[in-house]
Protein backbone atom coordinates (compact mmCIF):
# COMPACT_ATOMS: atom_id res chain seq x y z
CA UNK A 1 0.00 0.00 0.00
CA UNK A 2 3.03 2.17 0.14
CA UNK A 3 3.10 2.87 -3.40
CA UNK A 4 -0.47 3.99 -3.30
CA UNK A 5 0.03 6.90 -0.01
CA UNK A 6 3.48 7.96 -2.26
CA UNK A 7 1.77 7.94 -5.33
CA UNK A 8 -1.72 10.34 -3.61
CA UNK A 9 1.10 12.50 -2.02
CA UNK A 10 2.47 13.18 -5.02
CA UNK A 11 0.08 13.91 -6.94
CA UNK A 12 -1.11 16.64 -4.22
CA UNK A 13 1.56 17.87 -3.42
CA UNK A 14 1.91 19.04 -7.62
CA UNK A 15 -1.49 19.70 -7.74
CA UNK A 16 -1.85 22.36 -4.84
CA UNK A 17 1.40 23.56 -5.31
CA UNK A 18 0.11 24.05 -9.36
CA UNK A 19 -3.47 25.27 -8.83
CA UNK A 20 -3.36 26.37 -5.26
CA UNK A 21 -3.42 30.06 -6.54
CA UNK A 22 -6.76 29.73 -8.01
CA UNK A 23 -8.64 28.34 -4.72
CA UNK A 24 -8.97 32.14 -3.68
CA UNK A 25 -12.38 31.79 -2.10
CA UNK A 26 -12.43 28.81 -0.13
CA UNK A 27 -10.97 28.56 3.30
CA UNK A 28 -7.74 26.50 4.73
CA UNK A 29 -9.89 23.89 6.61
CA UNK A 30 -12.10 23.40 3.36
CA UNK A 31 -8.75 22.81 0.84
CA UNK A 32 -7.18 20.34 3.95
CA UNK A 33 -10.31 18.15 4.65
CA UNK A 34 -10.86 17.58 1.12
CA UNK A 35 -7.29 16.54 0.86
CA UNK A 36 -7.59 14.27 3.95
CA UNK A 37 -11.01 12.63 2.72
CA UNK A 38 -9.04 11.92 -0.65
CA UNK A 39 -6.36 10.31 1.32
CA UNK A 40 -8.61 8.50 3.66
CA UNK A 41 -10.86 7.24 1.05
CA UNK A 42 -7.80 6.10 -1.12
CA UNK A 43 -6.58 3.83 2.30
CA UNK A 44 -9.69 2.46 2.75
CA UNK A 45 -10.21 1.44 -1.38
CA UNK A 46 -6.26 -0.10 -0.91
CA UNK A 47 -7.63 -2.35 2.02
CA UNK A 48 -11.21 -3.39 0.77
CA UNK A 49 -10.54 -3.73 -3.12
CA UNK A 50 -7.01 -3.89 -3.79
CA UNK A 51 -4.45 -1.91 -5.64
CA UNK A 52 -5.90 -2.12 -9.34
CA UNK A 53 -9.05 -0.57 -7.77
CA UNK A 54 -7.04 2.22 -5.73
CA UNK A 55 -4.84 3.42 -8.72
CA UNK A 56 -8.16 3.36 -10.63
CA UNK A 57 -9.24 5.95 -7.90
CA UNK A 58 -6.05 7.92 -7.75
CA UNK A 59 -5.97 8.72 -11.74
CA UNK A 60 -9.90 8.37 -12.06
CA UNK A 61 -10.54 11.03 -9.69
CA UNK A 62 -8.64 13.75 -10.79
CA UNK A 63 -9.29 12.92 -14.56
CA UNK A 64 -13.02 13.15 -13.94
CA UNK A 65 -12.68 16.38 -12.07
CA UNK A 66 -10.37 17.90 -14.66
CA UNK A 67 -12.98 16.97 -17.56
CA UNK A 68 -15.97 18.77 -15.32
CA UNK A 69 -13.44 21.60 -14.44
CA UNK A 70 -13.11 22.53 -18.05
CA UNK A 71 -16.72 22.21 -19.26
CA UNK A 72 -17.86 23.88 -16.47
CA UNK A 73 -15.29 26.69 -17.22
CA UNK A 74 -16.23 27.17 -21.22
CA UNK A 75 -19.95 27.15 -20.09
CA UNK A 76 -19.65 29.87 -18.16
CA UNK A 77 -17.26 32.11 -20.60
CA UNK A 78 -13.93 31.16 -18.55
CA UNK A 79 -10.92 30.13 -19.46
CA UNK A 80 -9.96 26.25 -17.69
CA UNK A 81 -6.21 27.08 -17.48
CA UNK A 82 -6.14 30.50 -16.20
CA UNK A 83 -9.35 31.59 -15.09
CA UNK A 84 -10.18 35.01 -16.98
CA UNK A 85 -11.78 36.63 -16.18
CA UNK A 86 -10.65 36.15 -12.65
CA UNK A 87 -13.35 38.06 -11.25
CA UNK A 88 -16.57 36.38 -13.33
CA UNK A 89 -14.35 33.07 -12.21
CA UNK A 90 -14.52 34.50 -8.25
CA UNK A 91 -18.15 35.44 -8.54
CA UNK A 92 -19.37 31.81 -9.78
CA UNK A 93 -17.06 30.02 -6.90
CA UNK A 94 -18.34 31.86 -4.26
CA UNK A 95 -21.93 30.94 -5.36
């Protein structure tokens, strides 16, 4: 199960550290539980179903929230990769 934690870490620590500058609106707590859930639910898939499962999680995941991310940006007149208008892209998130 090692491989899975290193391979979760990794991927958030690149991900915060490459879109942390666009979560502008939410608070600390919010950005850390979600990070922890992610983490906790990727444990518990590693124990009950196994690794294929939990790798299927770890790249699933985050490809299914990138594909939403970026239709939900060009429906609302936004660009997915850097958020311009920032302040349309501010107004919708706080909503």
């Amino acid at each position: 199960m090692a491989a899975e934690w290193l391979t979760s870490s990794v991927l958030i620590a690149v991900l915060t550290t490459g879109f942390g500058h666009f979560e502008t609106v939410r608070p600390w707590w919010a950005r850390v539980s979600r990070w922890l859930a992610y983490l906790a639910v990727t444990g518990l898939i590693g124990l009950w179903a196994g690794r294929p499962w939990t790798f299927i999680w770890i790249v699933g995941l985050p490809a299914a929230g990138a594909v939403f991310h970026v239709l939900w940006c060009r429906r609302h007149g936004i660009d997915p990769l850097t958020a311009e208008p920032r302040e349309r892209y501010e107004q919708l998130r706080r909503r």
